[in-house]
N, C-alpha and C. Protein backbone atom coordinates (compact mmCIF):
# COMPACT_ATOMS: atom_id res chain seq x y z
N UNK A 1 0.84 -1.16 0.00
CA UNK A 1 0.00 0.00 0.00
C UNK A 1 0.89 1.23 0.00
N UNK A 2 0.62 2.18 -0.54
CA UNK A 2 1.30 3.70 -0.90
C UNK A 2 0.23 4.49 -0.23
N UNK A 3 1.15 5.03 0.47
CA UNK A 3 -0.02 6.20 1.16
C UNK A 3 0.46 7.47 1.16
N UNK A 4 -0.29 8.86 1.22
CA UNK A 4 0.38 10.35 0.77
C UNK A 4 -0.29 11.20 0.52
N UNK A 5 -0.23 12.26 0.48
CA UNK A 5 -0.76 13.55 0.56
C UNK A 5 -1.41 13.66 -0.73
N UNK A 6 -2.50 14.52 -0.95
CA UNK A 6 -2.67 14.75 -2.23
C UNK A 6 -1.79 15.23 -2.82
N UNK A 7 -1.52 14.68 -4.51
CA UNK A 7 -0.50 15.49 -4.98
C UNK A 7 1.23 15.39 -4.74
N UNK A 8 1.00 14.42 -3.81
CA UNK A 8 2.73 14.12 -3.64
C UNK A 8 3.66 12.96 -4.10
N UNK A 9 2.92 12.33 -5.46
CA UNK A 9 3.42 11.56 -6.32
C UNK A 9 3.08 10.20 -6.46
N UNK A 10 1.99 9.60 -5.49
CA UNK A 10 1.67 8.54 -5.85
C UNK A 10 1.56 7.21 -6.91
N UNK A 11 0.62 8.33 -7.77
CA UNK A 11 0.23 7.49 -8.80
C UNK A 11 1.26 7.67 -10.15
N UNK A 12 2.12 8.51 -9.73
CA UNK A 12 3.68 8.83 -10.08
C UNK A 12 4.26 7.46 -10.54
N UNK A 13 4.78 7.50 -9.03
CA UNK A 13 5.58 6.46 -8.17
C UNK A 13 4.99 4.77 -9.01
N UNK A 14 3.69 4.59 -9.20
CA UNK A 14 3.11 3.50 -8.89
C UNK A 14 3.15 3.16 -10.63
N UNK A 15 3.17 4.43 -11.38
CA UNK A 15 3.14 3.94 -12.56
C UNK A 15 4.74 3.39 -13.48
N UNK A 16 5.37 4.34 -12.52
CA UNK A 16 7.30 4.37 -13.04
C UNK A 16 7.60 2.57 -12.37
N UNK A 17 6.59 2.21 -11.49
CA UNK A 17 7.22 1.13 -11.03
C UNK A 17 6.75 0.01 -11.99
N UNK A 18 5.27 0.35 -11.98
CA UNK A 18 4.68 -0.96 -13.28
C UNK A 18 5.33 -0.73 -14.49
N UNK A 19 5.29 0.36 -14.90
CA UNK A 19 6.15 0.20 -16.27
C UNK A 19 7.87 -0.51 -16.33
N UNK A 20 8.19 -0.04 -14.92
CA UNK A 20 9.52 -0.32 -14.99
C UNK A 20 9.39 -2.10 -15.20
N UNK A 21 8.55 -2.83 -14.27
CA UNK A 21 8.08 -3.93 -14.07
C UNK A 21 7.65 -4.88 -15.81
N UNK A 22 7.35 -4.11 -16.57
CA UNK A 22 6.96 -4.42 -17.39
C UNK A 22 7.43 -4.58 -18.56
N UNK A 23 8.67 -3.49 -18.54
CA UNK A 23 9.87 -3.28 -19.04
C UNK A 23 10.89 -4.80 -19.18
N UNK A 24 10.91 -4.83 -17.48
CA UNK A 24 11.62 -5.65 -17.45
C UNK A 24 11.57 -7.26 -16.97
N UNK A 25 10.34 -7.24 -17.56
CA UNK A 25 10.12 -8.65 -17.21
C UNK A 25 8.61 -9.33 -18.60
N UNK A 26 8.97 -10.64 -18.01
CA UNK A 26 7.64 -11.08 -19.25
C UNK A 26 6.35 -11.25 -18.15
N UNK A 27 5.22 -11.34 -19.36
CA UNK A 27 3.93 -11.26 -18.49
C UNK A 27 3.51 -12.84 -17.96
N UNK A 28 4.86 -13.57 -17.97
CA UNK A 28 4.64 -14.77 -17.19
C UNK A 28 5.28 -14.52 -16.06
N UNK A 29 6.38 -13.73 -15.99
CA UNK A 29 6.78 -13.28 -14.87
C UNK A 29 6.32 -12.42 -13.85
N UNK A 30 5.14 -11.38 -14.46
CA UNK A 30 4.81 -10.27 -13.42
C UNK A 30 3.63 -10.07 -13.66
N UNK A 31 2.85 -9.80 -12.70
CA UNK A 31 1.09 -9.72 -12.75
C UNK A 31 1.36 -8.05 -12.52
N UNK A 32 0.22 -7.04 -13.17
CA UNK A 32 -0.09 -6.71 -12.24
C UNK A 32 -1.85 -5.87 -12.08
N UNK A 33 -1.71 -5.87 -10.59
CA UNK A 33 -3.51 -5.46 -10.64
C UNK A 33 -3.48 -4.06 -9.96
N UNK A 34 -4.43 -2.77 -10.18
CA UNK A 34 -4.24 -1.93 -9.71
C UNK A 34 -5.07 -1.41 -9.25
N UNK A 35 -5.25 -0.92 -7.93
CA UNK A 35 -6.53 -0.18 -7.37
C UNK A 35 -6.34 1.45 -7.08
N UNK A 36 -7.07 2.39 -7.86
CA UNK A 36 -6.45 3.35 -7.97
C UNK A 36 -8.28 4.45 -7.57
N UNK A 37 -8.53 4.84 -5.84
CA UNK A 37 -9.47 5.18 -5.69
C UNK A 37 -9.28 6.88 -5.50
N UNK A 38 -7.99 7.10 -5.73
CA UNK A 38 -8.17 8.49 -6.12
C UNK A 38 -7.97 9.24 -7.23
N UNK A 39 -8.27 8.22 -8.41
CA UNK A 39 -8.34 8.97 -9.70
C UNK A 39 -8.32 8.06 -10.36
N UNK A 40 -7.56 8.10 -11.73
CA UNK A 40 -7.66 7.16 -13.11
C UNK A 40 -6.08 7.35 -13.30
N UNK A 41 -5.08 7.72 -12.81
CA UNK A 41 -3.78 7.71 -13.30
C UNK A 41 -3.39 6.29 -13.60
N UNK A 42 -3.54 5.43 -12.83
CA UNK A 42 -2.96 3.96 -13.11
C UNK A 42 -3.69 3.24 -14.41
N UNK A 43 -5.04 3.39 -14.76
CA UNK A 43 -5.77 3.33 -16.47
C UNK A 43 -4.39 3.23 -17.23
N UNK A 44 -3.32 3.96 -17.28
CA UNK A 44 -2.36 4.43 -18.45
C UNK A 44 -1.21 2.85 -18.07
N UNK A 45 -1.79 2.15 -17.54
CA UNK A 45 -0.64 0.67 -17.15
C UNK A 45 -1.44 -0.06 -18.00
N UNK A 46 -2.73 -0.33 -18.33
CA UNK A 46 -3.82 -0.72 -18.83
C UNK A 46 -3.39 -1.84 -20.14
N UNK A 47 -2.59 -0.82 -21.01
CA UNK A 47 -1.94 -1.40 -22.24
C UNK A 47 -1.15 -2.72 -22.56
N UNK A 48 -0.01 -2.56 -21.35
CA UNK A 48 1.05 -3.82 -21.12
C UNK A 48 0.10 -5.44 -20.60
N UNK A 49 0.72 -5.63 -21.67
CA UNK A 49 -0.12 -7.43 -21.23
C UNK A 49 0.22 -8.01 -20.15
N UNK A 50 1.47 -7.41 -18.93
CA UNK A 50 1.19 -7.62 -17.81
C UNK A 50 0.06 -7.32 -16.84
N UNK A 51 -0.78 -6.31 -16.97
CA UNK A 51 -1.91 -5.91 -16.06
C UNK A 51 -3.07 -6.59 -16.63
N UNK A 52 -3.40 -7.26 -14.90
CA UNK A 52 -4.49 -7.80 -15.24
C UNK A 52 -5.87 -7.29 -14.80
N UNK A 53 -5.83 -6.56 -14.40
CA UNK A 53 -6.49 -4.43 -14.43
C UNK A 53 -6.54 -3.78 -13.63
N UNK A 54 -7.47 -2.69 -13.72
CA UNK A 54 -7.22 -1.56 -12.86
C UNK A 54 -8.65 -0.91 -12.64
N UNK A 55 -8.87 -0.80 -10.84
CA UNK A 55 -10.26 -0.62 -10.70
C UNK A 55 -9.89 0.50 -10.26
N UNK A 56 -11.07 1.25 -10.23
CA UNK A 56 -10.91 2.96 -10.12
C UNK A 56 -12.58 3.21 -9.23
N UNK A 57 -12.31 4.50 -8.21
CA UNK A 57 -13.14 4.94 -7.39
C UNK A 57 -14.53 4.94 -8.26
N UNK A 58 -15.50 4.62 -8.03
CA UNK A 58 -16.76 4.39 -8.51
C UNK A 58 -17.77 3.81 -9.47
N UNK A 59 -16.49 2.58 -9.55
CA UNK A 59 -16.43 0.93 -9.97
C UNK A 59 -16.58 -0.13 -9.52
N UNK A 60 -17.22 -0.13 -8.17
CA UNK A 60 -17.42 -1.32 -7.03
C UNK A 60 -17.67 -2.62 -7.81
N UNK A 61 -18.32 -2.82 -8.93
CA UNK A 61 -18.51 -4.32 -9.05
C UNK A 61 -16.79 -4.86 -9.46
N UNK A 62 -15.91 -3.67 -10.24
CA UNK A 62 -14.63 -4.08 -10.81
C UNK A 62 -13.33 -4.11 -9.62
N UNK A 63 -13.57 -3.17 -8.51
CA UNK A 63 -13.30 -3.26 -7.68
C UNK A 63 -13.48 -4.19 -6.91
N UNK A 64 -14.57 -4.85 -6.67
CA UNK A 64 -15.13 -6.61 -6.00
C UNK A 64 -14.38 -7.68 -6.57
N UNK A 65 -14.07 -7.25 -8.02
CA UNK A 65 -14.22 -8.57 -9.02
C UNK A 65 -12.65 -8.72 -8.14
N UNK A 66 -11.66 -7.70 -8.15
CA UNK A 66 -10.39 -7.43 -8.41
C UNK A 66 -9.97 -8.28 -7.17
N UNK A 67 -10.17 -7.88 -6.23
CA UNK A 67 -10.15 -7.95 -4.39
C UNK A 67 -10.71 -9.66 -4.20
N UNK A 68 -11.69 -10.27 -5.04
CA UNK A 68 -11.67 -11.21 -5.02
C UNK A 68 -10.69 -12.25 -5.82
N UNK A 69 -10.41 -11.78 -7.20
CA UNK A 69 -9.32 -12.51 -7.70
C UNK A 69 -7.85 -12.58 -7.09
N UNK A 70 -7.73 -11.39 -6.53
CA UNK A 70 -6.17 -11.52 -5.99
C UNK A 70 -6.48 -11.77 -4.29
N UNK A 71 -7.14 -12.20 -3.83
CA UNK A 71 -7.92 -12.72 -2.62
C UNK A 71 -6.61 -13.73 -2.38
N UNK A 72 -6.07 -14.33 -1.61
CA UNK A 72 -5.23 -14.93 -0.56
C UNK A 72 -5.87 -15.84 0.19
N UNK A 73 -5.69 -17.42 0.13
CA UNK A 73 -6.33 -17.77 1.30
C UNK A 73 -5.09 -18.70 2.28
């Protein structure tokens, strides 16, 4: 979890890392899923056939779907 002020680079941070991630690795190697409830910045990871998506603030069923697939038991 990334936590921070408005405006102090978050979804920055979160996208330089998936891309970097994506860059450098294959999409058998790296998942990734993104929950992004204070905006749509992470949408732009969307493209790379590593993400397997990205739910955004006032999307609850995609947000459910998400939280249940990457669910842990």
């Amino acid at each position: 979890m990334i936590t921070g002020a408005p405006q102090s680079g978050r979804t920055t941070l979160l996208r330089t890392i998936g891309a970097s991630l994506a860059l450098s690795s294959t999409p058998a190697e790296v998942a990734i899923y993104g929950l992004d409830l204070s905006g749509s910045g992470l949408r732009r990871l969307e493209a790379f056939p590593h993400v397997g998506g990205v739910a955004t603030r006032g999307d609850e069923t995609r947000i459910t779907r998400l939280i249940e697939e990457r669910e842990v038991y």
